[in-house]
C-alpha atoms as a PDB file:
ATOM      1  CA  UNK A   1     143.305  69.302  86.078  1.00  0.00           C
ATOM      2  CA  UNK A   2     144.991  72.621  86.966  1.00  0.00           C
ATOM      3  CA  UNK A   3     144.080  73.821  84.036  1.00  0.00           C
ATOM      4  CA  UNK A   4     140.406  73.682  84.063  1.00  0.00           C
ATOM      5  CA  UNK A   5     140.511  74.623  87.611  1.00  0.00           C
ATOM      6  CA  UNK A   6     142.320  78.284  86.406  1.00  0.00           C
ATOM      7  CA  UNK A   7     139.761  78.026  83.411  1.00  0.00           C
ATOM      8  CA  UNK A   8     137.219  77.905  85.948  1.00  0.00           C
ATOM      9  CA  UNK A   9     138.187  80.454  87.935  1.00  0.00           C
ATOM     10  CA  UNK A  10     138.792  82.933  85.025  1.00  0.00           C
ATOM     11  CA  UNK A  11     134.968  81.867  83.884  1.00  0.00           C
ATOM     12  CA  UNK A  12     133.444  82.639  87.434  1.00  0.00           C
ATOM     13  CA  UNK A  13     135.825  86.184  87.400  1.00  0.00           C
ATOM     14  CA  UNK A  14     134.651  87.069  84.248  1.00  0.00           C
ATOM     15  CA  UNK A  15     130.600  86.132  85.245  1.00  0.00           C
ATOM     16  CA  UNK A  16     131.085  88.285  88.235  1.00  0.00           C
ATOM     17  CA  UNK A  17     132.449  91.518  86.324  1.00  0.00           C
ATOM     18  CA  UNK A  18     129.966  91.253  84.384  1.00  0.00           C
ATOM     19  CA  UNK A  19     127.061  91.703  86.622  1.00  0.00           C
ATOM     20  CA  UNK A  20     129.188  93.905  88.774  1.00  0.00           C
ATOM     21  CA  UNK A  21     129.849  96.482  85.766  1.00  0.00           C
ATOM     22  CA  UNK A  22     126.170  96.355  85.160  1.00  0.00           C
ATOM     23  CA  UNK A  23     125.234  96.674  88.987  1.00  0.00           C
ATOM     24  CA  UNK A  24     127.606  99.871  88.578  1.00  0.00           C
ATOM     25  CA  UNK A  25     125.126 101.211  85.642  1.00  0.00           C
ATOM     26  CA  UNK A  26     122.185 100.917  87.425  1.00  0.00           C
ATOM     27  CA  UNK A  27     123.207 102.836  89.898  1.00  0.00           C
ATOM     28  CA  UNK A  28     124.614 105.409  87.967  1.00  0.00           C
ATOM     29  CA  UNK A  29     121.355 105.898  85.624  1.00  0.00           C
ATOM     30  CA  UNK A  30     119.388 106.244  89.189  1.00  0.00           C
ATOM     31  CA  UNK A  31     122.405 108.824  89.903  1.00  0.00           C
ATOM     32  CA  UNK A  32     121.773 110.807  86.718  1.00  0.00           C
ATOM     33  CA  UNK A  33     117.962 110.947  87.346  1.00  0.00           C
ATOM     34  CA  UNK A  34     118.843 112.403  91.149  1.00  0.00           C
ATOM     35  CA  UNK A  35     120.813 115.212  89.081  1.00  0.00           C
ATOM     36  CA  UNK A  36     118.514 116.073  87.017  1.00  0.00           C
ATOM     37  CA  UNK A  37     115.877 116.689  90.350  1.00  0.00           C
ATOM     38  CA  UNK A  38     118.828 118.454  92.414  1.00  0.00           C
ATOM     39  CA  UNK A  39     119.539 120.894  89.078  1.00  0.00           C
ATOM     40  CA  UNK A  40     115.597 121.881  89.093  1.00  0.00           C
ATOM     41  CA  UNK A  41     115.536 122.558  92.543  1.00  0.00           C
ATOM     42  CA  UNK A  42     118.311 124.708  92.474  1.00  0.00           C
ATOM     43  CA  UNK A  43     116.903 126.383  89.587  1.00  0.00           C
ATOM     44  CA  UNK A  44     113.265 127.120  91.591  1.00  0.00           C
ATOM     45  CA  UNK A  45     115.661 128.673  94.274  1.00  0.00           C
ATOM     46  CA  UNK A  46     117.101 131.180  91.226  1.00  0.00           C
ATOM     47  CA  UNK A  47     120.691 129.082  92.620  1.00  0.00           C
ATOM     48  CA  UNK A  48     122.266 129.168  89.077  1.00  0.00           C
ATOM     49  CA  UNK A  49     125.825 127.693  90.223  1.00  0.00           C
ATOM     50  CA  UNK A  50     124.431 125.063  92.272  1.00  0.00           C
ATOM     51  CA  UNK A  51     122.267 124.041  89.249  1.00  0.00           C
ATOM     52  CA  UNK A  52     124.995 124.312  86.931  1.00  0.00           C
ATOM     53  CA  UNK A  53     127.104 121.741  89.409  1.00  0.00           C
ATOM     54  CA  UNK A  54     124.370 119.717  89.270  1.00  0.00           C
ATOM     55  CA  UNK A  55     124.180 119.331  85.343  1.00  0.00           C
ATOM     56  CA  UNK A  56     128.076 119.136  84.887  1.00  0.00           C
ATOM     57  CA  UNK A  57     127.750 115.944  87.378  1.00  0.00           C
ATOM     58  CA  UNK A  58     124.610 114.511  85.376  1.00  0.00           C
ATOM     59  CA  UNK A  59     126.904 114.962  81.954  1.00  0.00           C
ATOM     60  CA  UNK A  60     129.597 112.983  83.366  1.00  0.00           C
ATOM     61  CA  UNK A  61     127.662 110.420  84.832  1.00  0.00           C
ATOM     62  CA  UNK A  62     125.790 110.030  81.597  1.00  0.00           C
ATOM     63  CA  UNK A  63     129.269 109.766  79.382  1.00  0.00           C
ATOM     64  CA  UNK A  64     130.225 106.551  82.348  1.00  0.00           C
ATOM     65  CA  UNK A  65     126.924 105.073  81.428  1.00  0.00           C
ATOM     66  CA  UNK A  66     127.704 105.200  78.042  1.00  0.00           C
ATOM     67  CA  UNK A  67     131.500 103.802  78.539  1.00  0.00           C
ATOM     68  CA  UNK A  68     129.897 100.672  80.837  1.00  0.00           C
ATOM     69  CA  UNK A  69     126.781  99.698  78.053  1.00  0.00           C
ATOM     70  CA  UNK A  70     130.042  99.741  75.725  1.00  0.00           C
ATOM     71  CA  UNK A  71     132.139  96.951  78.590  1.00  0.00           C
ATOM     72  CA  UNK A  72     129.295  95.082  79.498  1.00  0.00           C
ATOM     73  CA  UNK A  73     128.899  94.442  75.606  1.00  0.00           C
ATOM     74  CA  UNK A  74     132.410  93.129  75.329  1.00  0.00           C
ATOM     75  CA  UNK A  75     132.848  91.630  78.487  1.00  0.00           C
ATOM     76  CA  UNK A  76     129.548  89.430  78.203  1.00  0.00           C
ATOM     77  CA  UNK A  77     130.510  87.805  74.925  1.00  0.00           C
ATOM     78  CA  UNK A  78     133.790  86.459  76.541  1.00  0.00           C
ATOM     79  CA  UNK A  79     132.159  85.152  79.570  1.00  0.00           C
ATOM     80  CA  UNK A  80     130.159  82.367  80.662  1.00  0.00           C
ATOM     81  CA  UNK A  81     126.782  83.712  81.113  1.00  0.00           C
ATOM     82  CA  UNK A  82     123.987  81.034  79.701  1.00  0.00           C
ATOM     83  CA  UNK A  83     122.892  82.784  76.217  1.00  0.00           C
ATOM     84  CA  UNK A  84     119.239  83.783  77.892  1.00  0.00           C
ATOM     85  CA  UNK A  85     120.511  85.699  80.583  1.00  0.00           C
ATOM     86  CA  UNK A  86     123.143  87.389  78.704  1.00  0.00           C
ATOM     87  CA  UNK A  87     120.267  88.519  76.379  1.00  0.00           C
ATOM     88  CA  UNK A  88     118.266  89.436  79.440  1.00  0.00           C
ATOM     89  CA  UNK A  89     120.645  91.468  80.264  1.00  0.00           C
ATOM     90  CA  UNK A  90     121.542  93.483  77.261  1.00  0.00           C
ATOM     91  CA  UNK A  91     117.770  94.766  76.985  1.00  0.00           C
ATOM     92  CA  UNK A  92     118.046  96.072  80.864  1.00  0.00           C
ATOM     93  CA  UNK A  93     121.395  97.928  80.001  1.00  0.00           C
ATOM     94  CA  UNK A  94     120.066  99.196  76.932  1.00  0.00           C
ATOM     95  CA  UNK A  95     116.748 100.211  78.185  1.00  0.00           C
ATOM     96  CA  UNK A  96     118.778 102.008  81.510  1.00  0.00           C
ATOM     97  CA  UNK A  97     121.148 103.413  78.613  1.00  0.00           C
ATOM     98  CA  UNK A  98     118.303 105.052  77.014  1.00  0.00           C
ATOM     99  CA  UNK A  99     116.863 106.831  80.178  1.00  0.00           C
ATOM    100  CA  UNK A 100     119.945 108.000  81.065  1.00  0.00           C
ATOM    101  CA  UNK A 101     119.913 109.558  77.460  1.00  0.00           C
ATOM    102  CA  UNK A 102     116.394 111.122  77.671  1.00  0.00           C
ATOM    103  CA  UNK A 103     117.555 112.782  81.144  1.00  0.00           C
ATOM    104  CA  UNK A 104     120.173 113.828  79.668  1.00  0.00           C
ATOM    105  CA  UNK A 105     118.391 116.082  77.088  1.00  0.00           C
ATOM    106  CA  UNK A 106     116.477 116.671  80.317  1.00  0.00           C
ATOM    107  CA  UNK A 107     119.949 118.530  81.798  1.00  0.00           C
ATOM    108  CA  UNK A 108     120.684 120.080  78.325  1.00  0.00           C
ATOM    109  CA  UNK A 109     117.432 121.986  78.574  1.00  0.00           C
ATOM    110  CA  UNK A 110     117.752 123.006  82.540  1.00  0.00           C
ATOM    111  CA  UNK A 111     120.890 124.546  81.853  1.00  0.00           C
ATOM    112  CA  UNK A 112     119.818 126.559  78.552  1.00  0.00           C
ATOM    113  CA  UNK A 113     116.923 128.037  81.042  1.00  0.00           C
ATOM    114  CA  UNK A 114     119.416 129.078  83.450  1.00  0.00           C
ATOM    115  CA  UNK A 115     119.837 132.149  81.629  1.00  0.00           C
ATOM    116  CA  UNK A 116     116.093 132.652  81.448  1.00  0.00           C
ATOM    117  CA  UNK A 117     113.466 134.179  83.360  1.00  0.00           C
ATOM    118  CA  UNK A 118     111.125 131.623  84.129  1.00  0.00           C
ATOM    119  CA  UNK A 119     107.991 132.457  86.546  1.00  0.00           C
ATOM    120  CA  UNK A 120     108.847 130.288  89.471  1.00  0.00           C
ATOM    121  CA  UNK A 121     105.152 128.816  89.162  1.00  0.00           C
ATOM    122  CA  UNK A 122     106.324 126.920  86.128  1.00  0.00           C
ATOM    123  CA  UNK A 123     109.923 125.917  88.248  1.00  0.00           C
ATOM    124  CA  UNK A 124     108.146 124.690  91.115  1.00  0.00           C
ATOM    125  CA  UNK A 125     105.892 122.252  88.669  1.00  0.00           C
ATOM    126  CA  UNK A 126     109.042 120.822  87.145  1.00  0.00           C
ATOM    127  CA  UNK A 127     110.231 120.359  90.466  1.00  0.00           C
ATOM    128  CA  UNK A 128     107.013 118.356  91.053  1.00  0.00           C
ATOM    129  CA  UNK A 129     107.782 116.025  88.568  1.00  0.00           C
ATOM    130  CA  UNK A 130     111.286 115.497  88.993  1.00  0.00           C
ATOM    131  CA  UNK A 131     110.164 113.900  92.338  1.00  0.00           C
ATOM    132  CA  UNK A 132     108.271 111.897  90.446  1.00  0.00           C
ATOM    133  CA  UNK A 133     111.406 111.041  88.223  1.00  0.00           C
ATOM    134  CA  UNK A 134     113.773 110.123  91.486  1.00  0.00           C
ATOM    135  CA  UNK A 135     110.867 107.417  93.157  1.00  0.00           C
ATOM    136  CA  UNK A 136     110.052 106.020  89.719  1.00  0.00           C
ATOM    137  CA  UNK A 137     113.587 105.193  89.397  1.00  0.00           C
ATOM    138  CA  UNK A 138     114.635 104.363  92.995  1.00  0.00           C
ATOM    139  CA  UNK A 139     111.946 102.022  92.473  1.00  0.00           C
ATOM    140  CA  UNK A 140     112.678 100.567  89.502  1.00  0.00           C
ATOM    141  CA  UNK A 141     116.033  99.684  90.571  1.00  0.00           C
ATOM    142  CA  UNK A 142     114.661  97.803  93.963  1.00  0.00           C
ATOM    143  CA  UNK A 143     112.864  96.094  91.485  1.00  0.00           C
ATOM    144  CA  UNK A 144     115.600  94.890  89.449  1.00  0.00           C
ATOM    145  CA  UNK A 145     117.993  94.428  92.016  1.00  0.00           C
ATOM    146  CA  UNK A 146     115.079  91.495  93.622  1.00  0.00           C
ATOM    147  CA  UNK A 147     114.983  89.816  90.054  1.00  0.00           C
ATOM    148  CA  UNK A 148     117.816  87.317  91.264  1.00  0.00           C
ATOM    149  CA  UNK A 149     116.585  86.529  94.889  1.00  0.00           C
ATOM    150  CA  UNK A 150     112.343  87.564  95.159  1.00  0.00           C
ATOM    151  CA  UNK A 151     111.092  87.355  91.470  1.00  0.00           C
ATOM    152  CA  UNK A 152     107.712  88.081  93.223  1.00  0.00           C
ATOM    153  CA  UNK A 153     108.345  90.732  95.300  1.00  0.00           C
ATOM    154  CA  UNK A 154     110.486  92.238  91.785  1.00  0.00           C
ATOM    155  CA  UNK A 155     107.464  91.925  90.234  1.00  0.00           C
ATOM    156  CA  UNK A 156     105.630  93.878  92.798  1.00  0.00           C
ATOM    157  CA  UNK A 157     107.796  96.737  92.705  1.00  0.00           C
ATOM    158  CA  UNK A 158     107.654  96.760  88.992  1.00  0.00           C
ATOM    159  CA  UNK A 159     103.775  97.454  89.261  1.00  0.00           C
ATOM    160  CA  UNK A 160     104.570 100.245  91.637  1.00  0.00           C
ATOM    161  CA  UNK A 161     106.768 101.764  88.952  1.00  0.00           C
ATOM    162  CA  UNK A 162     103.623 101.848  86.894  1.00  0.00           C
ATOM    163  CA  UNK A 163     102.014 104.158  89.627  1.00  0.00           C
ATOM    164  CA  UNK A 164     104.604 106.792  90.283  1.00  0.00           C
ATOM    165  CA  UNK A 165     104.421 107.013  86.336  1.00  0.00           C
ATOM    166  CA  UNK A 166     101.345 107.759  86.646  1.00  0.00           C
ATOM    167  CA  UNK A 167     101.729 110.399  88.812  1.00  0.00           C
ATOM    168  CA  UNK A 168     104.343 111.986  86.314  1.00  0.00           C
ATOM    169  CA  UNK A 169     101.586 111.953  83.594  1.00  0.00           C
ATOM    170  CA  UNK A 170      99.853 113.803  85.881  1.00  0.00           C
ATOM    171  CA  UNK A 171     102.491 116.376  86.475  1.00  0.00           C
ATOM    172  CA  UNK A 172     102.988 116.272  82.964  1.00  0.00           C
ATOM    173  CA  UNK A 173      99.909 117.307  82.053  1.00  0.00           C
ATOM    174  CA  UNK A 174      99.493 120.105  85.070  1.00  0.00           C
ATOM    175  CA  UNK A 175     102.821 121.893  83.153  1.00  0.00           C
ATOM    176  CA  UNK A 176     101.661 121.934  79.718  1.00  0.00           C
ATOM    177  CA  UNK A 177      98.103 123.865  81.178  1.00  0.00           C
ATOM    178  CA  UNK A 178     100.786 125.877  83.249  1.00  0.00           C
ATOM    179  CA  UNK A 179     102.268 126.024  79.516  1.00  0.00           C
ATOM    180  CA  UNK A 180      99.064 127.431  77.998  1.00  0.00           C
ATOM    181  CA  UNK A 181      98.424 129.778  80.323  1.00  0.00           C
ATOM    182  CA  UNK A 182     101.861 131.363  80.118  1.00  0.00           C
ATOM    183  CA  UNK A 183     101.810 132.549  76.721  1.00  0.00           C
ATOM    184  CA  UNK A 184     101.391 135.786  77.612  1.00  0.00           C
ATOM    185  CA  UNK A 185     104.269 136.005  80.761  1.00  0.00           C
ATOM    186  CA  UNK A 186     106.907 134.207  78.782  1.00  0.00           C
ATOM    187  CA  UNK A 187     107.905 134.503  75.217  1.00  0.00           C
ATOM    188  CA  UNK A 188     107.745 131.846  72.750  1.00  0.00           C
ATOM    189  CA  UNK A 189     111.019 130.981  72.699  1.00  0.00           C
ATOM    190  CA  UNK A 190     111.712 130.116  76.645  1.00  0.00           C
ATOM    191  CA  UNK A 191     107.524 128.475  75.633  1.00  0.00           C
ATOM    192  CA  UNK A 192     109.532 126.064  73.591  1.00  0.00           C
ATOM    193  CA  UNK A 193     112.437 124.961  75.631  1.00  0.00           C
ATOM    194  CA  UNK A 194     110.077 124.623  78.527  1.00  0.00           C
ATOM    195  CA  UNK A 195     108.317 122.019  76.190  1.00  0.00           C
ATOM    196  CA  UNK A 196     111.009 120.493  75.077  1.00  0.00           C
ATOM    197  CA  UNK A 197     112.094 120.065  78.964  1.00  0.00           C
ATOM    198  CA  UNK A 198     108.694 118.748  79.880  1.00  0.00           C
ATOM    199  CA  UNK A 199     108.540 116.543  76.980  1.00  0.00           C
ATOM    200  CA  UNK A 200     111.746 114.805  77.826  1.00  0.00           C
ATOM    201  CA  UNK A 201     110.868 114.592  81.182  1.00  0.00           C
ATOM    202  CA  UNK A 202     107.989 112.813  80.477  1.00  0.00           C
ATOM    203  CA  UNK A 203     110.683 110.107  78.298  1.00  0.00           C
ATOM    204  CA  UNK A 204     112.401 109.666  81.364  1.00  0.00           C
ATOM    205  CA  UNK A 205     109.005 108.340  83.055  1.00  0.00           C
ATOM    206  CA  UNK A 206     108.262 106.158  80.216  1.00  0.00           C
ATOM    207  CA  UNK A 207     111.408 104.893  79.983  1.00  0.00           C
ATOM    208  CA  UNK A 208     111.353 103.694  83.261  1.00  0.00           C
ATOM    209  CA  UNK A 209     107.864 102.040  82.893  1.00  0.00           C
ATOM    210  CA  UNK A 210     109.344 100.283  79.962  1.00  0.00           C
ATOM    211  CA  UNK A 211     111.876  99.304  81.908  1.00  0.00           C
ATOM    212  CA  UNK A 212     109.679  98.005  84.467  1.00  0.00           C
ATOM    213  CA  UNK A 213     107.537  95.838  81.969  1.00  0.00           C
ATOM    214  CA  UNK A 214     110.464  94.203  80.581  1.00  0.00           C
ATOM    215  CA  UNK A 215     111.417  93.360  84.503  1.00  0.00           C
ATOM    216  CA  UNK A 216     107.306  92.137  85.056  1.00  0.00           C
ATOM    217  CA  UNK A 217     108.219  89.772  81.958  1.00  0.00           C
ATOM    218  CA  UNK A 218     111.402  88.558  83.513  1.00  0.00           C
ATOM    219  CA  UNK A 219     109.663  87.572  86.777  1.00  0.00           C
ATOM    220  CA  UNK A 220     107.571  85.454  84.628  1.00  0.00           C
ATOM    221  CA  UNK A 221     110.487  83.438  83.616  1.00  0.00           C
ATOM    222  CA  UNK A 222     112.886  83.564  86.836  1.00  0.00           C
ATOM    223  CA  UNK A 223     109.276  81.902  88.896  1.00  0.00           C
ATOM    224  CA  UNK A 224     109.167  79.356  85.593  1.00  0.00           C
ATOM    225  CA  UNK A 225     112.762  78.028  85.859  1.00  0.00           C
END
């Protein structure tokens, strides 16, 4: 009897890490994406060091993410979660995983334009869209976070994901006319690591509306059960 009583208690442990170490990486992908909009910001302001802080704090946050997808992995195929939600919850940490990957690249091209002199038009656009960035996930992770205890107000939130993406489409689009229209202030080299920036900016709002879907399906089958 003592023995499935410690059994047990190991078990419910072991559940509980679990959903804490991935509770931990949604709130550090949300962290990395608040980074990214801090490093910008700094950069409109011409505040290289700041930016630079900014970026070094993104990297390491990124490099956690990456150590907890790799823990959660383990830890979930020792414990006692029923084989759905255990599944469930690999696609949410590899789908966070991924955005935190995309604003990474994000960071790596911030910091490259540092050194570059970039019309503060252009800055204040990115800027723009990093907003954009922060609510879509700040949102997102309200949304996950209700999956448990509201799967209809998760669901909700999840929609509103798909607006604020929206809105970074729209942004998105506004810098690559900026973009066009630049050719003749900045040379084609900065042209291309703006792109790049923009385009991976624009990863980081699909990622999260990915992420979102995947949370609209899960509502389906939390309200089901």
């Amino acid at each position: 009897m003592w023995g499935k009583t410690v059994e047990k208690w190991f078990t419910q442990r072991r559940k509980s890490k679990v959903l804490e170490l991935a509770d931990r990486q949604l709130a550090l992908a949300i962290e990395t994406v608040n980074e990214l909009e801090n490093s910008i910001a700094a950069a409109s302001k011409k505040n290289t060091e700041d930016a630079k802080k900014h970026i070094d704090r993104l990297f390491i946050t990124e490099e956690e993410i990456d150590n907890l997808r790799r823990t959660i992995f383990e830890e979930s195929t020792r414990g006692s979660l029923p084989l759905n939600d255990r599944e469930d919850l690999m696609h949410l940490v590899k789908r966070l995983d991924v955005m935190a990957d995309h604003v990474k690249d994000s960071g790596r091209n911030v910091l490259l334009l540092l050194e570059i002199n970039v019309p503060k038009e252009l800055w204040n656009a990115y800027s723009d869209m990093a907003k954009d960035l922060v609510e879509c996930a700040k949102v997102l992770k309200t949304s996950i976070e209700k999956l448990g205890s509201d799967p209809a107000e998760a669901r909700v939130l999840s929609q509103k994901v798909d607006d604020v993406e929206k809105r970074a489409d729209e942004n998105y689009l506004k810098i690559k006319s900026l973009l066009l229209k630049s050719d003749r202030d900045v040379v084609p080299s900065t042209l291309l690591m703006l792109k790049d920036l923009v385009e991976s900016m624009e990863q980081v709002a699909d990622s999260c509306d990915d992420t979102a879907d995947y949370v609209r399906v899960l509502t389906i089958t939390r309200e089901a059960s």
